[in-house]
Structures are given as structure tokens and as C-alpha cells.
PDB file of N, CA and C in Angstrom:
ATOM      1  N   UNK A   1      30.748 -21.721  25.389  1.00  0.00           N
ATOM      2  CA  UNK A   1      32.153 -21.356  25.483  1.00  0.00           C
ATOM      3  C   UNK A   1      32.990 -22.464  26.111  1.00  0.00           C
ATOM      4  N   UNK A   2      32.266 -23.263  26.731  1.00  0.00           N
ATOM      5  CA  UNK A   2      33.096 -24.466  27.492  1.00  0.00           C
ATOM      6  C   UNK A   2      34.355 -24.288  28.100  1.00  0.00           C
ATOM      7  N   UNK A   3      35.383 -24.415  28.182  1.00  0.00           N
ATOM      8  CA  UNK A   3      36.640 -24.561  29.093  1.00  0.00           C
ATOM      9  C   UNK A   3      37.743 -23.530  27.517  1.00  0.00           C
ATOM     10  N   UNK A   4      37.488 -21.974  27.526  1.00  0.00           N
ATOM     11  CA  UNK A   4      38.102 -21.259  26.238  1.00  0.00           C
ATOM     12  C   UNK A   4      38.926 -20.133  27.437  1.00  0.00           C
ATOM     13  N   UNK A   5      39.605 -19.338  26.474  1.00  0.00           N
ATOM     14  CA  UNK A   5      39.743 -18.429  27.136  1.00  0.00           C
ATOM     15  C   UNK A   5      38.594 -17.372  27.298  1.00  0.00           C
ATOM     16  N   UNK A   6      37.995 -16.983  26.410  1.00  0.00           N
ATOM     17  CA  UNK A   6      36.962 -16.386  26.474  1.00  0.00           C
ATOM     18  C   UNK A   6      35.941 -17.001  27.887  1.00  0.00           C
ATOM     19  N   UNK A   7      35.453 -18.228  27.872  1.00  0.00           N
ATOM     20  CA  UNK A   7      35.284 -18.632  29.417  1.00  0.00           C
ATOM     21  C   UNK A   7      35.368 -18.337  30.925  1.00  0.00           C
ATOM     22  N   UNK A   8      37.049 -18.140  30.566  1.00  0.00           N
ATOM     23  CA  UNK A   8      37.946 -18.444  31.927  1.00  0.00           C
ATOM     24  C   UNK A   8      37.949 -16.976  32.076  1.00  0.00           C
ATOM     25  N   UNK A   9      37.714 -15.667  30.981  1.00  0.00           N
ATOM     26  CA  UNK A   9      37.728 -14.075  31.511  1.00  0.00           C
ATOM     27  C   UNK A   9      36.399 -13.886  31.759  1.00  0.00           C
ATOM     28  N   UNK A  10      35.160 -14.384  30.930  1.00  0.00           N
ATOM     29  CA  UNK A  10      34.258 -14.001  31.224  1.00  0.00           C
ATOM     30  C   UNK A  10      33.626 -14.473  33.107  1.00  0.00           C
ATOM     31  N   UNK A  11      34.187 -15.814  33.481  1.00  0.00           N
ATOM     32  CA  UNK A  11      34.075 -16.213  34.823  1.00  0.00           C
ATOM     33  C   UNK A  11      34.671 -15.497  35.517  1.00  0.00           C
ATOM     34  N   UNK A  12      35.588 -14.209  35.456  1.00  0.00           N
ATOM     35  CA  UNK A  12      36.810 -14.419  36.377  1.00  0.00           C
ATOM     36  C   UNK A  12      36.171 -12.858  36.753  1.00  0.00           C
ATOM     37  N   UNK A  13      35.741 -12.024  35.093  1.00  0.00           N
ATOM     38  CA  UNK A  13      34.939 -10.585  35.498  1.00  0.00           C
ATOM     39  C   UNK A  13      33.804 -10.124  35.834  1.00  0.00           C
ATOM     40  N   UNK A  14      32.785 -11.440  35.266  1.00  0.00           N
ATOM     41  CA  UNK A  14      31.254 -10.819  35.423  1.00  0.00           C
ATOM     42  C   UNK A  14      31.021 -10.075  36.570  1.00  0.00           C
ATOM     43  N   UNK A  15      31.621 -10.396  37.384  1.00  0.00           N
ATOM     44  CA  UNK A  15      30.999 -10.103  39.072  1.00  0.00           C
ATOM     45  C   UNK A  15      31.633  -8.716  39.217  1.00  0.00           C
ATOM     46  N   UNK A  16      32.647  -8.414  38.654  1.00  0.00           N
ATOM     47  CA  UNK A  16      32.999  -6.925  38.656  1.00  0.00           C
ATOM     48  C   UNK A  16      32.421  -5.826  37.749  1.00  0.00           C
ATOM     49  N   UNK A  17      31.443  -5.932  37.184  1.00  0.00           N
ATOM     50  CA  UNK A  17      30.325  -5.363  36.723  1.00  0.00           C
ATOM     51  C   UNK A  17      29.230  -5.410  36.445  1.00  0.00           C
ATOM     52  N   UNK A  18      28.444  -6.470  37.160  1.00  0.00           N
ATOM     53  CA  UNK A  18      27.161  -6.891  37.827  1.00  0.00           C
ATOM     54  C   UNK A  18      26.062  -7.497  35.896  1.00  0.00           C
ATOM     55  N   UNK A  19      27.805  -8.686  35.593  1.00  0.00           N
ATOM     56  CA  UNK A  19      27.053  -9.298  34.607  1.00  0.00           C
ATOM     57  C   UNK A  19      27.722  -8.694  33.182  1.00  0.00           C
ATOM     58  N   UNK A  20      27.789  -7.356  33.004  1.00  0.00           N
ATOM     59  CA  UNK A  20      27.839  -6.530  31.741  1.00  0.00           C
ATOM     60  C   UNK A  20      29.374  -6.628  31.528  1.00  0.00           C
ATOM     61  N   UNK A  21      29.467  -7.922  30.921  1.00  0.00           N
ATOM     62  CA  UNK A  21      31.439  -8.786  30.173  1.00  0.00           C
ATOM     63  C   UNK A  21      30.534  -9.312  29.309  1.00  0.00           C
ATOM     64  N   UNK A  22      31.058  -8.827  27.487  1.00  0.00           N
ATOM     65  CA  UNK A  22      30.715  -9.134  27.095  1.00  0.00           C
ATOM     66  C   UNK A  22      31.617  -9.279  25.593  1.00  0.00           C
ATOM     67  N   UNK A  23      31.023 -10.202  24.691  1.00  0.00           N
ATOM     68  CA  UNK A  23      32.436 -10.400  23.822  1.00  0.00           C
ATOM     69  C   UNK A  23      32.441  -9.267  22.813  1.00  0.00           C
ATOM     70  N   UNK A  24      33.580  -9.068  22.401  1.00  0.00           N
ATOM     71  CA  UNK A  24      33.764  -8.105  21.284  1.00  0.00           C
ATOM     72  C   UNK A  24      32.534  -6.556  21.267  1.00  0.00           C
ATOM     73  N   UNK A  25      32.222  -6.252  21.654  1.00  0.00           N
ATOM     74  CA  UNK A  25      31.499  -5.107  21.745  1.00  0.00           C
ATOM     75  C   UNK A  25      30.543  -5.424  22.830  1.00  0.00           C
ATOM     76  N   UNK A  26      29.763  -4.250  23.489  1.00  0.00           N
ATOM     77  CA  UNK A  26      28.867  -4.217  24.477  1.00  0.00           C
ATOM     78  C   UNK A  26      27.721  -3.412  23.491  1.00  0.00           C
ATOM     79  N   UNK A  27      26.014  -4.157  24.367  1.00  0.00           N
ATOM     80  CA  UNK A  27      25.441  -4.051  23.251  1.00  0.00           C
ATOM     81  C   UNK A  27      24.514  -2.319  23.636  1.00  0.00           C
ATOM     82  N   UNK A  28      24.077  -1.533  22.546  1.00  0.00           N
ATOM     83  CA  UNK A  28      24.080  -0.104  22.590  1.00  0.00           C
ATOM     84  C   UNK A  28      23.115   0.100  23.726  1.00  0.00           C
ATOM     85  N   UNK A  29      23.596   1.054  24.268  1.00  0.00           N
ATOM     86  CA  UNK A  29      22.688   1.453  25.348  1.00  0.00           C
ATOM     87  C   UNK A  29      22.501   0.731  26.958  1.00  0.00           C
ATOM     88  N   UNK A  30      24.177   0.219  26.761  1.00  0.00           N
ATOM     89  CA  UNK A  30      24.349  -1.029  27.975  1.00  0.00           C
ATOM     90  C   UNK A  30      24.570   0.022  29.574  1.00  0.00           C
ATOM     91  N   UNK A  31      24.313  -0.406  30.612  1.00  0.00           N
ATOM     92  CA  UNK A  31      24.747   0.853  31.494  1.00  0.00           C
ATOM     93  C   UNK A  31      26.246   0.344  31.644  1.00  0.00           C
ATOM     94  N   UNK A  32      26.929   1.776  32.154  1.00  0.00           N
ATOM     95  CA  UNK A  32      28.521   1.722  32.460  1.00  0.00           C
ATOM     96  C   UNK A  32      28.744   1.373  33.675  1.00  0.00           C
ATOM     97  N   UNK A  33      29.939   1.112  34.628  1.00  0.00           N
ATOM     98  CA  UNK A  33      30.561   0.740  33.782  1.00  0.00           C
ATOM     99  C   UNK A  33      30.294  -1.028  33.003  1.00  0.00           C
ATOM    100  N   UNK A  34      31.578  -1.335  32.041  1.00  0.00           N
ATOM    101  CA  UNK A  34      30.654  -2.592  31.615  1.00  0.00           C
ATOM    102  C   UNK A  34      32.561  -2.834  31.044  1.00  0.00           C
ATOM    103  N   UNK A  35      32.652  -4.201  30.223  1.00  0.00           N
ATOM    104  CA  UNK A  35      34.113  -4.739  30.192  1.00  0.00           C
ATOM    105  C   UNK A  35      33.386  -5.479  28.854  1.00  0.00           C
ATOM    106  N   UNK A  36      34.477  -5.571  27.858  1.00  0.00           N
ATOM    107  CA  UNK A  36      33.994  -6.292  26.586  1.00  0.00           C
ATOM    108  C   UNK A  36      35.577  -6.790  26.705  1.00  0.00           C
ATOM    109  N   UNK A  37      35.642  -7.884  25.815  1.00  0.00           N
ATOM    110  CA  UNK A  37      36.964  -8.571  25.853  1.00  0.00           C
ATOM    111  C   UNK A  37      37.039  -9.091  24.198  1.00  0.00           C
ATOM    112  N   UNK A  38      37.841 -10.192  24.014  1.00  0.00           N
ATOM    113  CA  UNK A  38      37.890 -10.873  22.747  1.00  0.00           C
ATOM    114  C   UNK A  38      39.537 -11.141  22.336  1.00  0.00           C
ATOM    115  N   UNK A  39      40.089 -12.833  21.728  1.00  0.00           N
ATOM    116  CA  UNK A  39      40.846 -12.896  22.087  1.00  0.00           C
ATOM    117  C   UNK A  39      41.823 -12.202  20.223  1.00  0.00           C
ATOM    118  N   UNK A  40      43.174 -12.066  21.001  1.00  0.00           N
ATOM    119  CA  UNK A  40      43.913 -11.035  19.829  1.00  0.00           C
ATOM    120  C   UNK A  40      45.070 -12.101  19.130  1.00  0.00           C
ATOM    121  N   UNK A  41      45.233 -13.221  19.208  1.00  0.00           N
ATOM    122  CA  UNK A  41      46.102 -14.116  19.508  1.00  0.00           C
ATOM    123  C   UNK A  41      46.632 -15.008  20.396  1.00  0.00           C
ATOM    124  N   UNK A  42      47.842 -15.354  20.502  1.00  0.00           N
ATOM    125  CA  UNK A  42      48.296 -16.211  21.305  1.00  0.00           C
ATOM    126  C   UNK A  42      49.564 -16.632  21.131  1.00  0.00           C
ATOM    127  N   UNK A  43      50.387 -17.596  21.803  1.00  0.00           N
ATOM    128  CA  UNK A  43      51.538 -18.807  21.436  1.00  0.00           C
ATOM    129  C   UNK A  43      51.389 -19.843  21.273  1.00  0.00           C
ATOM    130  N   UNK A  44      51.755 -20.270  20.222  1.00  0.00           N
ATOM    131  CA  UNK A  44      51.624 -21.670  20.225  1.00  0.00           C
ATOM    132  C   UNK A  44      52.504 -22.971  20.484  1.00  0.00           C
ATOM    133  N   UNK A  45      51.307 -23.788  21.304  1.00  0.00           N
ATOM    134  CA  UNK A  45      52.131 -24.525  22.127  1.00  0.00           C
ATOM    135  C   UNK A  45      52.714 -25.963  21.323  1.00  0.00           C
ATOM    136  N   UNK A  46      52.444 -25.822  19.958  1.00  0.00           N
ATOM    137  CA  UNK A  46      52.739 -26.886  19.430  1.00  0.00           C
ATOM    138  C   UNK A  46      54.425 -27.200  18.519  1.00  0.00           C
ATOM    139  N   UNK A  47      55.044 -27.880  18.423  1.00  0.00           N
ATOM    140  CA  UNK A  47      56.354 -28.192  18.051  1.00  0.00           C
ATOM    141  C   UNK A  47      56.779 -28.919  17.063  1.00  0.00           C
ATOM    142  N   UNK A  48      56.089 -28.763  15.689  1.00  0.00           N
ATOM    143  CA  UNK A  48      56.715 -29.776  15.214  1.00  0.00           C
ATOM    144  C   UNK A  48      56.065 -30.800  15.161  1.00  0.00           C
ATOM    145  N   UNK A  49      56.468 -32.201  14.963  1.00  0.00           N
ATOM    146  CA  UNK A  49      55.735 -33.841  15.535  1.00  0.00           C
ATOM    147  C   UNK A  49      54.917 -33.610  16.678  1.00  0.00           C
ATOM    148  N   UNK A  50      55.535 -33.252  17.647  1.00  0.00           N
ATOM    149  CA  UNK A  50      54.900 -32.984  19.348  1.00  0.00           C
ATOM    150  C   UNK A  50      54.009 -32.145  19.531  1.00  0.00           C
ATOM    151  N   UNK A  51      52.989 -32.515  19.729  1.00  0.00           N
ATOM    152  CA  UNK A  51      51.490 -31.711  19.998  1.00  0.00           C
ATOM    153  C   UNK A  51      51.189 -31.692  21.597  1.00  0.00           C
ATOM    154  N   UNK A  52      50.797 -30.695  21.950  1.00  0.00           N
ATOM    155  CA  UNK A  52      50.408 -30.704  23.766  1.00  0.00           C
ATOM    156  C   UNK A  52      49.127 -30.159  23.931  1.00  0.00           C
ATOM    157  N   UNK A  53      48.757 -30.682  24.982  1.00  0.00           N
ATOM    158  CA  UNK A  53      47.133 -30.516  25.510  1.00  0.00           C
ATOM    159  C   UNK A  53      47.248 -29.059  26.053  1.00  0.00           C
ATOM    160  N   UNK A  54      47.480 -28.528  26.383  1.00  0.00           N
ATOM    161  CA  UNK A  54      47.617 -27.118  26.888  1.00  0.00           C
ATOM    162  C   UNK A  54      47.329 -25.833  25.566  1.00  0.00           C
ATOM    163  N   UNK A  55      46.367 -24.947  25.541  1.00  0.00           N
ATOM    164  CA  UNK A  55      46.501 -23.947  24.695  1.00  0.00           C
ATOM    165  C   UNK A  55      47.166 -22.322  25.481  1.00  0.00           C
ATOM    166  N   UNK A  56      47.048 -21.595  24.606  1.00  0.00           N
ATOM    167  CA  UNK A  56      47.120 -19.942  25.193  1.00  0.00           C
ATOM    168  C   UNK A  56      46.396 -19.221  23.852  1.00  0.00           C
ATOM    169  N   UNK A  57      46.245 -18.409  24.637  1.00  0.00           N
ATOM    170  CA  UNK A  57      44.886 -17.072  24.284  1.00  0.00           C
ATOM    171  C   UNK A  57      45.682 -15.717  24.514  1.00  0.00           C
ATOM    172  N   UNK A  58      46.046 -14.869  24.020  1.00  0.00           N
ATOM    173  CA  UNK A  58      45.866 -13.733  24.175  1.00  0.00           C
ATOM    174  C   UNK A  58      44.961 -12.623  24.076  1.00  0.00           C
ATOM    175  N   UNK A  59      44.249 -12.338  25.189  1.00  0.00           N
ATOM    176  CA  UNK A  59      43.199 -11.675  25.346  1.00  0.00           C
ATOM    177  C   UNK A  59      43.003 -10.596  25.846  1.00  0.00           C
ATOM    178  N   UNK A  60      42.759  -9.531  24.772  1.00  0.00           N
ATOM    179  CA  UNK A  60      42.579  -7.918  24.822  1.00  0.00           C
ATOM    180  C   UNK A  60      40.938  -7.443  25.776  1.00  0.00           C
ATOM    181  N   UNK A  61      41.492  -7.231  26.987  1.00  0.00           N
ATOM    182  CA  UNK A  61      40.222  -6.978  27.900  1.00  0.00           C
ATOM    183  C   UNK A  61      39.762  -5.155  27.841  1.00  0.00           C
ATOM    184  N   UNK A  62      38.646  -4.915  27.779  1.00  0.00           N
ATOM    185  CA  UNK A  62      38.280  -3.164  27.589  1.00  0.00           C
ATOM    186  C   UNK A  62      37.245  -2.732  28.682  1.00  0.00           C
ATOM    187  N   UNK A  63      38.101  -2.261  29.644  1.00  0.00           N
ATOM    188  CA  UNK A  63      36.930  -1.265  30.187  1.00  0.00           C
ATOM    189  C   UNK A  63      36.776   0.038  29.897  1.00  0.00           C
ATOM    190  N   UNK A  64      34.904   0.017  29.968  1.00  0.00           N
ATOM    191  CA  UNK A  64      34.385   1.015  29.876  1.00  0.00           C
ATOM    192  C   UNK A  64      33.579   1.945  30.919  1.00  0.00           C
ATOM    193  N   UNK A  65      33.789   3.321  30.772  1.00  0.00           N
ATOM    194  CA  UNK A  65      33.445   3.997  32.256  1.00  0.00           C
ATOM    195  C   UNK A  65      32.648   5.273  31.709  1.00  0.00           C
ATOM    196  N   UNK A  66      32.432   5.876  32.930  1.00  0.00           N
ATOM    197  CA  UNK A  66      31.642   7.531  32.636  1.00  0.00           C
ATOM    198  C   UNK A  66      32.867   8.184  32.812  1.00  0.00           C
ATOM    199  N   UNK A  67      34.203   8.236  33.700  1.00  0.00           N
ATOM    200  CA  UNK A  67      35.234   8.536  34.145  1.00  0.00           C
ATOM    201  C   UNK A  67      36.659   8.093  33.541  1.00  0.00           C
ATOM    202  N   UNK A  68      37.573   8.877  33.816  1.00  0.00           N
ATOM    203  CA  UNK A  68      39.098   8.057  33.314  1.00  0.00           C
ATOM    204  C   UNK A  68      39.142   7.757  34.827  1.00  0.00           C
ATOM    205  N   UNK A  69      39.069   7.905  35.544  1.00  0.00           N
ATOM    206  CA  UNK A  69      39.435   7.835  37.312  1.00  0.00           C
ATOM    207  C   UNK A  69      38.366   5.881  37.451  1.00  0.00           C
ATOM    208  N   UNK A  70      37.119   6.105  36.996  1.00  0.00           N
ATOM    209  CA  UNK A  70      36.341   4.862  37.014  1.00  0.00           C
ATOM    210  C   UNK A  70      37.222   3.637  36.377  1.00  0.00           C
ATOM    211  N   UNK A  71      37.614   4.354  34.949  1.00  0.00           N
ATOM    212  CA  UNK A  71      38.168   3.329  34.380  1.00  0.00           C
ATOM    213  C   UNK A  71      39.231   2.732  34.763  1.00  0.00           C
ATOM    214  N   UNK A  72      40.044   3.231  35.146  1.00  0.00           N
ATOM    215  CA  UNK A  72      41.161   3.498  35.460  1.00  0.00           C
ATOM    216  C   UNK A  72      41.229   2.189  37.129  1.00  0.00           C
ATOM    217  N   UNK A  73      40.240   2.163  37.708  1.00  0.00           N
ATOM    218  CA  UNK A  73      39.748   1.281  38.990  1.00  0.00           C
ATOM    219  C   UNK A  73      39.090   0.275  38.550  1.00  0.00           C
ATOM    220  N   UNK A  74      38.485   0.293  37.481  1.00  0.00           N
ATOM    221  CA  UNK A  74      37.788  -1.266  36.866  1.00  0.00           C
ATOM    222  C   UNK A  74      38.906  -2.122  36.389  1.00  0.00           C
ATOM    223  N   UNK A  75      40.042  -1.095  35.337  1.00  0.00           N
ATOM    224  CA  UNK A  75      41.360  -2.129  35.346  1.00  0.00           C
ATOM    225  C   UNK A  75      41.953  -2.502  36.228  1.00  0.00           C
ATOM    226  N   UNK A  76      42.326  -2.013  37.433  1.00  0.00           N
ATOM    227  CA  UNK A  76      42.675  -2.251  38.222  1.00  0.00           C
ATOM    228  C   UNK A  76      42.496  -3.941  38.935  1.00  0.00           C
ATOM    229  N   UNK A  77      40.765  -3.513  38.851  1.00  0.00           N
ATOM    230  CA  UNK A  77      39.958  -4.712  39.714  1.00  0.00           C
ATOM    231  C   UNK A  77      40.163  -6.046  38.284  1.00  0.00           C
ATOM    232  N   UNK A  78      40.345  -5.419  37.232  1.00  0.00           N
ATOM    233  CA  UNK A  78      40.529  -6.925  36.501  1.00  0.00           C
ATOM    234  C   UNK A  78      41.816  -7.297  36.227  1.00  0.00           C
ATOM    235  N   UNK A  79      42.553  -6.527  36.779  1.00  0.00           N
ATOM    236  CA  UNK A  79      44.236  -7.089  37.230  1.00  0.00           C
ATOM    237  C   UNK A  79      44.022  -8.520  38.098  1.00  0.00           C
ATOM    238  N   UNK A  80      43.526  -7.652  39.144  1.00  0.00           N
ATOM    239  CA  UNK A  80      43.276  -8.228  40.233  1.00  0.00           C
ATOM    240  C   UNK A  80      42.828  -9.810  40.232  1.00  0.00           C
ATOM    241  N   UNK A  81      41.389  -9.533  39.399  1.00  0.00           N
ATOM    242  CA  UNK A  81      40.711 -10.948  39.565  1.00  0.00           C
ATOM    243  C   UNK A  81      41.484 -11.646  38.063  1.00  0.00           C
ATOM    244  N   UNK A  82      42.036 -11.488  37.613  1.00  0.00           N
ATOM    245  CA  UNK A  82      42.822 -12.580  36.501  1.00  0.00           C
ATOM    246  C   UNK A  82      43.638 -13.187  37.288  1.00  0.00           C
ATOM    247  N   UNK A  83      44.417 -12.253  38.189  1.00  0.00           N
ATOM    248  CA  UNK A  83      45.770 -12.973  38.697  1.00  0.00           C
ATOM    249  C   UNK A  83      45.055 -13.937  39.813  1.00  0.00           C
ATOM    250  N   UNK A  84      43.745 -13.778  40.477  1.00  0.00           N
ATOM    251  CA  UNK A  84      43.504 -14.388  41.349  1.00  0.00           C
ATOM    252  C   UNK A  84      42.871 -15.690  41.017  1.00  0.00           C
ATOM    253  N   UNK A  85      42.743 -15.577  39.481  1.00  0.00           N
ATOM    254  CA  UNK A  85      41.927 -17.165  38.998  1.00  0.00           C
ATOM    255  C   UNK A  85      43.009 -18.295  39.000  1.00  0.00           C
ATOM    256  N   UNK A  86      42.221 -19.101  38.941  1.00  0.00           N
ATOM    257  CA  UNK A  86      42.830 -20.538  39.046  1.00  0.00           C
ATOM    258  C   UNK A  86      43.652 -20.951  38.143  1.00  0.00           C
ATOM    259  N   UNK A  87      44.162 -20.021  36.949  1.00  0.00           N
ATOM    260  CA  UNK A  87      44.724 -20.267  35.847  1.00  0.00           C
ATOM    261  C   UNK A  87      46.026 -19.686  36.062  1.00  0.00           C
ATOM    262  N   UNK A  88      46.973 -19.509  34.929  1.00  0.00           N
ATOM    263  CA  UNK A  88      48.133 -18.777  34.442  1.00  0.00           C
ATOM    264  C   UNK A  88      47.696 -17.700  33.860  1.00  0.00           C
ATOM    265  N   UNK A  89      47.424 -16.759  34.164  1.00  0.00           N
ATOM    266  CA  UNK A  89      46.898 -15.387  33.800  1.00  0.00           C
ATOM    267  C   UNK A  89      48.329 -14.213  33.921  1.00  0.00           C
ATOM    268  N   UNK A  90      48.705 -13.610  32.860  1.00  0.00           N
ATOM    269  CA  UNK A  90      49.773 -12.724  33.184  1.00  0.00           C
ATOM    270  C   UNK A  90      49.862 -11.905  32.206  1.00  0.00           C
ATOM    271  N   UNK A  91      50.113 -10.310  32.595  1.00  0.00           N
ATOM    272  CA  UNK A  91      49.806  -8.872  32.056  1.00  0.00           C
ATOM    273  C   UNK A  91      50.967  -9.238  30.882  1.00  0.00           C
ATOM    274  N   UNK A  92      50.586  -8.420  29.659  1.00  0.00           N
ATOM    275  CA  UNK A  92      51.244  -8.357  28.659  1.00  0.00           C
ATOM    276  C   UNK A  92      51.312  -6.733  28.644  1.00  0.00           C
ATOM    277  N   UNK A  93      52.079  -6.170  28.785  1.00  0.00           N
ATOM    278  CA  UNK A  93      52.453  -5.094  29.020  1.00  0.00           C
ATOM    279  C   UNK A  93      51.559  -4.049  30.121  1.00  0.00           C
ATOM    280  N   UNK A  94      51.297  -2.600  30.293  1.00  0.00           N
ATOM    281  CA  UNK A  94      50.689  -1.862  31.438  1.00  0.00           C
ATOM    282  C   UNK A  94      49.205  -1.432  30.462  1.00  0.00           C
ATOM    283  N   UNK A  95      48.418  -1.704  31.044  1.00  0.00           N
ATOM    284  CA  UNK A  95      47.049  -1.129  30.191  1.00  0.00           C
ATOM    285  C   UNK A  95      47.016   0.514  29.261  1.00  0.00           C
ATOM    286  N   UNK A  96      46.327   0.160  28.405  1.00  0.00           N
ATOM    287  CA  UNK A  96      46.598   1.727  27.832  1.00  0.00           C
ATOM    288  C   UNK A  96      45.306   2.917  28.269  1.00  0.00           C
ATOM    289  N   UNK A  97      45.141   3.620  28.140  1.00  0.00           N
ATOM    290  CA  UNK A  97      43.832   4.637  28.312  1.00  0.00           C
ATOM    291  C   UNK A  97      43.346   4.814  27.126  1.00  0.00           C
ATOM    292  N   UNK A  98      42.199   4.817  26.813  1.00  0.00           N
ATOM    293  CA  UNK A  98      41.031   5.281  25.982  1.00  0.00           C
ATOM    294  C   UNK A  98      40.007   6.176  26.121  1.00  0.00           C
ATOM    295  N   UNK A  99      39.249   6.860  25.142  1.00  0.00           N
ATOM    296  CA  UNK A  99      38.295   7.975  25.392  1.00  0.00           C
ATOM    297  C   UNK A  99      37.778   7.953  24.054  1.00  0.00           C
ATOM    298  N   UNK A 100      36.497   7.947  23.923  1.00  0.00           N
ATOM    299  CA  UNK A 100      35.694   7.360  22.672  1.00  0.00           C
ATOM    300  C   UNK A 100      34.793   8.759  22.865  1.00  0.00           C
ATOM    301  N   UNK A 101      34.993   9.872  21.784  1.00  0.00           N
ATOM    302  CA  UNK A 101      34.401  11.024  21.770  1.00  0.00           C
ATOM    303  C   UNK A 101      32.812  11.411  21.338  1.00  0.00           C
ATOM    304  N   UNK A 102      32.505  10.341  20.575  1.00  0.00           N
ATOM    305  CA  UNK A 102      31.360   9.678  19.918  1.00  0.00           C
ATOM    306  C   UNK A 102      30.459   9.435  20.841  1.00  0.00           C
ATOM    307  N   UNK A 103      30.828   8.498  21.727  1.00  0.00           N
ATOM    308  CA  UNK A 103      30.531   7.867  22.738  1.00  0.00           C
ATOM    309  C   UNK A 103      30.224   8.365  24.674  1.00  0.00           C
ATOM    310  N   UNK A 104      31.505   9.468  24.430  1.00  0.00           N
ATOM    311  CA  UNK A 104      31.810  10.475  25.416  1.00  0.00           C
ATOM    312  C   UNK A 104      31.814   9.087  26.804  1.00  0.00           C
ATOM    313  N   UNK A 105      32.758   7.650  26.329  1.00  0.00           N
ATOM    314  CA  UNK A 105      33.234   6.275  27.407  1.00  0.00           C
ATOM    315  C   UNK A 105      34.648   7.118  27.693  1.00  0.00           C
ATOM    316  N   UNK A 106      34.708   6.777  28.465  1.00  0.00           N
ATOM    317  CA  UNK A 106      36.521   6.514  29.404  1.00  0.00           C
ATOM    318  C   UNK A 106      36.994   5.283  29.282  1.00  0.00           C
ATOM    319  N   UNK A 107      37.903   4.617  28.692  1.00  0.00           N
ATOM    320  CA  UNK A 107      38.022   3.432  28.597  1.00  0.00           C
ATOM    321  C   UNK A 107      39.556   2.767  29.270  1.00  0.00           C
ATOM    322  N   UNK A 108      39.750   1.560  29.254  1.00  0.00           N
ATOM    323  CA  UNK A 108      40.928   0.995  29.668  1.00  0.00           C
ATOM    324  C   UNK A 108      41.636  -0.322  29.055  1.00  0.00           C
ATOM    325  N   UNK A 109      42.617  -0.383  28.821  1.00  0.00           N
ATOM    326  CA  UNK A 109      42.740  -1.818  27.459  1.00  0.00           C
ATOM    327  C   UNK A 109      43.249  -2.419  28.416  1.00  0.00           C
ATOM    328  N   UNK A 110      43.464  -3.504  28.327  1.00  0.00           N
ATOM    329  CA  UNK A 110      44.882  -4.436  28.764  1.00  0.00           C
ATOM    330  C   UNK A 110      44.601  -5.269  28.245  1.00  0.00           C
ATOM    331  N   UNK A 111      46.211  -6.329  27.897  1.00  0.00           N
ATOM    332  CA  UNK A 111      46.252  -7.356  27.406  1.00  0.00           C
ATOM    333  C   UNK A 111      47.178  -8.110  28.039  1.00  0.00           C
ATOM    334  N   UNK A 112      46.484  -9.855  27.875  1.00  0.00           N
ATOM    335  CA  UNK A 112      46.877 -11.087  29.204  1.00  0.00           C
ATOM    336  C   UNK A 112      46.606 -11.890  28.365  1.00  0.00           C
ATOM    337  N   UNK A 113      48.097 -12.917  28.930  1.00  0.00           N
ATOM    338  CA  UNK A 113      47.974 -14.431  28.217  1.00  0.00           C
ATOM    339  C   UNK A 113      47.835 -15.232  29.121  1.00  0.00           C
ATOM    340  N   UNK A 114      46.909 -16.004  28.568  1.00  0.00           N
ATOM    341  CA  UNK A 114      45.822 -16.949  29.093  1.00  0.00           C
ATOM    342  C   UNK A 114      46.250 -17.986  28.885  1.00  0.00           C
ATOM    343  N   UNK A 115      47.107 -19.929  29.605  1.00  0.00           N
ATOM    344  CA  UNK A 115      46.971 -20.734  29.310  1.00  0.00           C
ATOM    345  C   UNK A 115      45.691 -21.783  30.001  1.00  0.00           C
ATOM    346  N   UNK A 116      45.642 -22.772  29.048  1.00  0.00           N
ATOM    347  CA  UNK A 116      44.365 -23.296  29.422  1.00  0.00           C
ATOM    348  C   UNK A 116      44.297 -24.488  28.971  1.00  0.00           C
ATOM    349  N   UNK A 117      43.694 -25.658  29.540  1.00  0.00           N
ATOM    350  CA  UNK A 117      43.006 -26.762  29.113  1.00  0.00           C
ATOM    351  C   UNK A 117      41.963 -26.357  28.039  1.00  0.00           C
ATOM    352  N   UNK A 118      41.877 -27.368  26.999  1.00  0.00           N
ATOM    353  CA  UNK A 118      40.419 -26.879  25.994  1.00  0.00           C
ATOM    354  C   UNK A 118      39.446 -28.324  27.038  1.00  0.00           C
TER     355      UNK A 118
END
């Protein structure tokens, strides 16, 4: 992953669920809670003639819980540790709630744009 956005979330969450950040789906039978991410877009920083070293990522982060109350505190904590990374990390609107009936997860979305060195 080298210096991606995918990188810079997976460094910033592992530790808030003891490892289980994982891309685009979590794999079956993972214990909860657990955070899957993957990026949804971005802005682009380019202009025309003028090209810049700087990218952005927009990146759709998902927690997953046994609880809406769990989930609901895992987003929280990955508010938390985005804004506290070393980057430009900033909420793209208020997280939404999820509940996967199939699944019988509590879940939590949010989405954050990410700029970054590649």
C-alpha cells in the first residue's frame, strides 16, 4: 500500500480493533467489532498544464458491531484517530447508521477526505 490513502486509514485504525481494518469487506467469520474501509473517490488536484504532488482520497470507512450503541463508539473512536493523524483528514458529512439483517452487524459509515503525498 505504500504512502495511499488506504495506508494512512489502515495505520491510523488498526489499533482500534486489535488488527481487524480491512479493505473492502471483512473476511467471513471475522470477530466484531472490526472496520472495513475502501476509497469512493476524491478531488482532483490537478489543473490543466499544472500538475501537483499532493493527491486526495475519499474514503468510505464501516464499522461493524454486535450493538448500534458499540457501533456507534467505534465511529466515534475513528473520528477521533483520523483527526489525530499526521495528515489532513476531514469528515465529509455526520456518519450514517447501518444494520445488516442477514448478518444481524450494527454498523456505522462515515466518509473523509484524505490528502496525501503518493
Amino acid at each position: 500500500m505504500a504512502n495511499s490513502a488506504e495506508a494512512i486509514v489502515y495505520g491510523a485504525l488498526r489499533t482500534l480493533v486489535a488488527d481487524r481494518c480491512y479493505p473492502d469487506v471483512g473476511p467471513a467469520g471475522v470477530a466484531r467489532p472490526y472496520i472495513t474501509y475502501q476509497a469512493v473517490g476524491g478531488q482532483s488536484p490537478n489543473y490543466l498544464s499544472n500538475t501537483v504532488d499532493i493527491e486526495n482520497a475519499r474514503m468510505q470507512v464501516n464499522v461493524w458491531a454486535d450493538s448500534r450503541s458499540a457501533a456507534r463508539a467505534l465511529m466515534r473512536s475513528v473520528n477521533a484517530a483520523l483527526s489525530a493523524a499526521p495528515i489532513l483528514a476531514t469528515t465529509i458529512g455526520a456518519a450514517v447508521s447501518n444494520y445488516e439483517p442477514d448478518t444481524k452487524l450494527y454498523g456505522s459509515r462515515g466518509d473523509f477526505s484524505i490528502w496525501f503525498y503518493p
